[in-house]
N, C-alpha and C. Protein backbone atom coordinates (compact mmCIF):
# COMPACT_ATOMS: atom_id res chain seq x y z
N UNK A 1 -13.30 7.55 7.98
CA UNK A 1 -12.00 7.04 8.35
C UNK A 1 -11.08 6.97 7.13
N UNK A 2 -11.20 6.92 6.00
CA UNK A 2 -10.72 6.51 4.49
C UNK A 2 -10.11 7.76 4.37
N UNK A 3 -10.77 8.90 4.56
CA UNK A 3 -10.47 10.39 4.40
C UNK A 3 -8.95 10.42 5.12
N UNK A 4 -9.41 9.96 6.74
CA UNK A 4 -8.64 10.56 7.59
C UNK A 4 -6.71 9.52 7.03
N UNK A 5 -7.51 8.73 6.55
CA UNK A 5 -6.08 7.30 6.61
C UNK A 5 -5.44 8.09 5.16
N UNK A 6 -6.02 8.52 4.08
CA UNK A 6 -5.69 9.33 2.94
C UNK A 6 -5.10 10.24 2.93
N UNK A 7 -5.63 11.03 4.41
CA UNK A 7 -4.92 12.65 4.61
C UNK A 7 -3.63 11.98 5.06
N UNK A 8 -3.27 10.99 6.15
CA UNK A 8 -2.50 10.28 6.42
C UNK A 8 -0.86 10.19 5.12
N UNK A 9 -1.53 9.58 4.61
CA UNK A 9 -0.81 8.91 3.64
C UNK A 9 -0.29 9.96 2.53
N UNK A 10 -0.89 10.56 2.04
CA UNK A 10 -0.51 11.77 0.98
C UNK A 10 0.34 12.74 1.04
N UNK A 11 1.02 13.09 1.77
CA UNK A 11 2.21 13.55 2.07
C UNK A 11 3.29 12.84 1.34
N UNK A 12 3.50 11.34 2.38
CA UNK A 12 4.55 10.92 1.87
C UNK A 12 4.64 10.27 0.46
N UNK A 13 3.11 9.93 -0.15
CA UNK A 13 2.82 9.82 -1.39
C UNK A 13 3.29 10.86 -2.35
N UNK A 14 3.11 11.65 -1.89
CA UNK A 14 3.69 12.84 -2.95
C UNK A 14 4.91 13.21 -2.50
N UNK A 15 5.53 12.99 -1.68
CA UNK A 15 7.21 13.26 -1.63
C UNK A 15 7.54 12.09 -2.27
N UNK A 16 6.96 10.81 -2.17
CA UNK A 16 7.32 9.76 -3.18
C UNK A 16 7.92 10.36 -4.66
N UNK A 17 6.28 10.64 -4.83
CA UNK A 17 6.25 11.02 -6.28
C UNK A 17 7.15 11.90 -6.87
N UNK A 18 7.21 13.13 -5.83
CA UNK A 18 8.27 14.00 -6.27
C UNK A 18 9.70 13.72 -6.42
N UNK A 19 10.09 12.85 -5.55
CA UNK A 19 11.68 12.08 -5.72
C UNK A 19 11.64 11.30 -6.99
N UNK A 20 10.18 10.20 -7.59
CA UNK A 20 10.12 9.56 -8.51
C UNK A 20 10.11 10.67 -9.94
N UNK A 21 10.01 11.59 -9.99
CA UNK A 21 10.20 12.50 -11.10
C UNK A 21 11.54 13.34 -11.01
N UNK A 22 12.45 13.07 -9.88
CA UNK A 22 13.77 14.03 -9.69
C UNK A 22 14.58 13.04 -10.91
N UNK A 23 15.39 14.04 -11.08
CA UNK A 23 16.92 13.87 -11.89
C UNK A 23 17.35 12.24 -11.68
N UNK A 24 17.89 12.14 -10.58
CA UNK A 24 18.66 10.62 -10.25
C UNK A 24 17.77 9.40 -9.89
N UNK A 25 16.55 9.85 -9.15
CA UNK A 25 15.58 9.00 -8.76
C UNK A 25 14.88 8.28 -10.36
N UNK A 26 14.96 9.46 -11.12
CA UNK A 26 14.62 9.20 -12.46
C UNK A 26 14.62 7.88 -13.13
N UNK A 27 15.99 8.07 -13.05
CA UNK A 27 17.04 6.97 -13.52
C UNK A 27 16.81 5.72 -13.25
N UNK A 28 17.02 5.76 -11.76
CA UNK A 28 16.88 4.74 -11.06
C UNK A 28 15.82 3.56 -10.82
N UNK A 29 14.61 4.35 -10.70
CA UNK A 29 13.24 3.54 -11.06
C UNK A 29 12.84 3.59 -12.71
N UNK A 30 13.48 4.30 -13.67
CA UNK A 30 12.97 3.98 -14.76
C UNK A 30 12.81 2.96 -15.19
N UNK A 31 13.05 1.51 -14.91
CA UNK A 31 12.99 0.43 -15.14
C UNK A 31 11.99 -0.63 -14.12
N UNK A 32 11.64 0.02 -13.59
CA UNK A 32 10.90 -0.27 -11.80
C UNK A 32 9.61 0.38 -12.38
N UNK A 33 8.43 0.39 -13.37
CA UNK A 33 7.43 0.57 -12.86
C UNK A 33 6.27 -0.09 -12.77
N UNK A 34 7.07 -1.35 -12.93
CA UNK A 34 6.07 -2.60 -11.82
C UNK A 34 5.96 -2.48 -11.02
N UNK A 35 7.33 -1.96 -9.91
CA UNK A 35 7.65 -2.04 -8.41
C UNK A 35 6.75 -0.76 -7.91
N UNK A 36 6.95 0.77 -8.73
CA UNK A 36 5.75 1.73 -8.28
C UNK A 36 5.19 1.50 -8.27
N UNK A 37 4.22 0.85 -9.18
CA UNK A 37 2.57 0.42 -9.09
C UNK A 37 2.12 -0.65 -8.35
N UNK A 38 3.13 -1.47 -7.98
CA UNK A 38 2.73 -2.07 -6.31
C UNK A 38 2.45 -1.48 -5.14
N UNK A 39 3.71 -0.37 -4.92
CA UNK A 39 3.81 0.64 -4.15
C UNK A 39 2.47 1.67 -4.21
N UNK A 40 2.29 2.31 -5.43
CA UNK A 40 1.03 2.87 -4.87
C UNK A 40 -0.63 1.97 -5.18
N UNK A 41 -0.38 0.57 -5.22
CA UNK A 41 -1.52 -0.03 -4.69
C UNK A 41 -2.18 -0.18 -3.77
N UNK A 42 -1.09 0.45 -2.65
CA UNK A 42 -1.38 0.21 -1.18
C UNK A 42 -2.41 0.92 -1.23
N UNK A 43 -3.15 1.68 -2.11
CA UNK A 43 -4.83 2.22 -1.61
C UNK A 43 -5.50 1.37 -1.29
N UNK A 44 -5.62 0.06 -2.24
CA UNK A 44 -6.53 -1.14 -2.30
C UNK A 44 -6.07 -1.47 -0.47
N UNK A 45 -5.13 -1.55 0.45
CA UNK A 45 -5.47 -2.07 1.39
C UNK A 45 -6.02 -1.14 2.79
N UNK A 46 -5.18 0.19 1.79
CA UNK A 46 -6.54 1.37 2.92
C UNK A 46 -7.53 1.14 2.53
N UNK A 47 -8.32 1.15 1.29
CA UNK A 47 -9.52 0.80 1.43
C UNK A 47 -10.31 -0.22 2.09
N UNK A 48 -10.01 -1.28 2.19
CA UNK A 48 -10.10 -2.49 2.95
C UNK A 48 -9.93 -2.61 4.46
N UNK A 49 -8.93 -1.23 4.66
CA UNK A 49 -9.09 -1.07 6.01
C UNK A 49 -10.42 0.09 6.25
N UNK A 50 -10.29 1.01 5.73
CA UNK A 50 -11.70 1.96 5.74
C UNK A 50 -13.16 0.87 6.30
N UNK A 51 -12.94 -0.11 5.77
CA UNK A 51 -14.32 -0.84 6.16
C UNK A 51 -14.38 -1.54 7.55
N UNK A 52 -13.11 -0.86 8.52
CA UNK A 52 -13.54 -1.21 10.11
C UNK A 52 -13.95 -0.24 10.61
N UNK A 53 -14.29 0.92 9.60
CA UNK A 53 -14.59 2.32 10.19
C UNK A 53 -16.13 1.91 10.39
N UNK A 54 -16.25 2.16 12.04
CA UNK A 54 -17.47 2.23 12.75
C UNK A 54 -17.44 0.84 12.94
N UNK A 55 -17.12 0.12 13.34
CA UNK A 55 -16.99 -1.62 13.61
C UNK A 55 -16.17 -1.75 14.82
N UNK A 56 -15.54 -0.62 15.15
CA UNK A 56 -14.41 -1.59 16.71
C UNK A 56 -15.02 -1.95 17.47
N UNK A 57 -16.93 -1.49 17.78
CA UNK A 57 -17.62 -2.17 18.81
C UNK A 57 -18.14 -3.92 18.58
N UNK A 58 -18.04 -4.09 17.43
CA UNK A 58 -18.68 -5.45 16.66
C UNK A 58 -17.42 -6.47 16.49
N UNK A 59 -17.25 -7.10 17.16
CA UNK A 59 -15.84 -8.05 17.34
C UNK A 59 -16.34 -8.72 16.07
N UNK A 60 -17.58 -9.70 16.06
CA UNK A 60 -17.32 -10.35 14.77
C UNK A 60 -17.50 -9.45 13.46
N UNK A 61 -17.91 -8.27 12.99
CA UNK A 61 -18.03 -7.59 11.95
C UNK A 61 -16.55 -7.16 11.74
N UNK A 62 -15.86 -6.85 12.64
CA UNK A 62 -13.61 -6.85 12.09
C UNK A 62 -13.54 -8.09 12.44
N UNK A 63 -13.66 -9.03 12.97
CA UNK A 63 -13.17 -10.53 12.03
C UNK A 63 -13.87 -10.60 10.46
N UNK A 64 -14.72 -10.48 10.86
CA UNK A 64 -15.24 -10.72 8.74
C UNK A 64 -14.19 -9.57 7.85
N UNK A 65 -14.15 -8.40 8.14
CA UNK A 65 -13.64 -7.73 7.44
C UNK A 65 -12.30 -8.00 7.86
N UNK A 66 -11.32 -8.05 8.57
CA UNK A 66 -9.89 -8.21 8.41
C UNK A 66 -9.61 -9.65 7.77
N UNK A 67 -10.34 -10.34 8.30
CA UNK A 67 -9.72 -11.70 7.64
C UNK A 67 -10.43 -11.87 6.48
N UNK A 68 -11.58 -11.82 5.81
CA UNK A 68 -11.97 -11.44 4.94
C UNK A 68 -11.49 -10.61 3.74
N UNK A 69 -10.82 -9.34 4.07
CA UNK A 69 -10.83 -8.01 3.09
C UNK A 69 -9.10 -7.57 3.36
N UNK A 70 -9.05 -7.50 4.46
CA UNK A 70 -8.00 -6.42 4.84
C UNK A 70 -6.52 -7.70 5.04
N UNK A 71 -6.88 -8.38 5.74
CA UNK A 71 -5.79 -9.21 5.73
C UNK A 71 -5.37 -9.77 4.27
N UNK A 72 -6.17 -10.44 3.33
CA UNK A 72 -5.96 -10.69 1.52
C UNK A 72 -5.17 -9.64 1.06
N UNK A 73 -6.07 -8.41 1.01
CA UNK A 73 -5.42 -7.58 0.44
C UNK A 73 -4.11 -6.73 0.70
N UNK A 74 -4.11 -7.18 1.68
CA UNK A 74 -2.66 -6.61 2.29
C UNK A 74 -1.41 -8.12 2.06
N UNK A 75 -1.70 -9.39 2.07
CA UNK A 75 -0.94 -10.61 1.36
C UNK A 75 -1.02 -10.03 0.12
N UNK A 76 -1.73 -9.74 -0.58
CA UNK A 76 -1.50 -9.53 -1.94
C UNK A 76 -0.93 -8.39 -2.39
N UNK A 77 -0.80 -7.19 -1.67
CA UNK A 77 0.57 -6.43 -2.13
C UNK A 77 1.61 -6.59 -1.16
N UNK A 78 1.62 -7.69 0.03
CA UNK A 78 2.54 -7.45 0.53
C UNK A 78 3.52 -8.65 -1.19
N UNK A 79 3.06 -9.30 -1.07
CA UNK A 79 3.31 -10.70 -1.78
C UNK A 79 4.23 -9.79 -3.84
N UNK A 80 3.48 -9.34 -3.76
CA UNK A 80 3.59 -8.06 -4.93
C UNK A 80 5.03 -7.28 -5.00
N UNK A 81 4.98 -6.73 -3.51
CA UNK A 81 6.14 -5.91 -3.33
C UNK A 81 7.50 -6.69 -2.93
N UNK A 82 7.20 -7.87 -2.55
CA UNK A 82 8.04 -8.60 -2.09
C UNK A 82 9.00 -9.57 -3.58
N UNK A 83 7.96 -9.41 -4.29
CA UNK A 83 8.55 -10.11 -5.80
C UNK A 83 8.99 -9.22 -6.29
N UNK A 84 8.87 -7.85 -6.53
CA UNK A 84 9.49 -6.79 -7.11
C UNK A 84 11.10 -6.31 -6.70
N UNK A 85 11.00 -6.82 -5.62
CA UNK A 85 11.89 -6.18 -4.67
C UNK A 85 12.80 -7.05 -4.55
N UNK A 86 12.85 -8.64 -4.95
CA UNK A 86 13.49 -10.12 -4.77
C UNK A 86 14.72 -9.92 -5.59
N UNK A 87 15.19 -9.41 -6.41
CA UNK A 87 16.77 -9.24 -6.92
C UNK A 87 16.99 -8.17 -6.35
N UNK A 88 16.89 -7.29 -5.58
CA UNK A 88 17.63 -6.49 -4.54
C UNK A 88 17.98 -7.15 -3.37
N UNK A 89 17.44 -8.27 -3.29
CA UNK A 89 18.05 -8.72 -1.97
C UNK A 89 19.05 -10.35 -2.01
N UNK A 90 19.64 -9.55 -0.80
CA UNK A 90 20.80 -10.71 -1.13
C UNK A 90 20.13 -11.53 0.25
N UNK A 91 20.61 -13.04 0.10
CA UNK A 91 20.35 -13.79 1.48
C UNK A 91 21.82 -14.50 0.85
């Protein structure tokens, strides 16, 4: 499942990347690479999801692992990206 969520994801990972090395994008995040490396942390919560692979029959084995693994680690870059991102936003 890790494979399949990776093949998933790598596309727009690398159109990321490729805008993050263009001319203007350059610029722009050159000062932001705290905020990228939040952004591509999100492996840590595919991985964490990878570990319900072969579990949707076991109700309590995805409670241990989501609330356990997958739910943390996903607070913790959501929590990450959300501080990076806190002087771009106006309220």
């Amino acid at each position: 499942m890790l494979e399949a969520v990776k093949l998933l994801w790598k596309p727009p990972l690398q159109i990321f990347a490729r805008k993050l090395s263009g001319g203007s994008s350059r610029q722009l995040f050159a000062d932001e690479s705290d905020l990228v490396g939040h952004i591509e942390r999100f492996a840590d919560v595919l991985e964490a999801a990878a570990a319900l692979d072969g579990q949707f029959s076991d109700a309590a084995a995805k409670e241990r692992i989501v609330c356990g693994r997958l739910s943390p680690a996903f607070q913790a870059w959501k929590l990450a990206v959300e501080g990076g991102l806190r002087r771009y936003v106006v309220q």
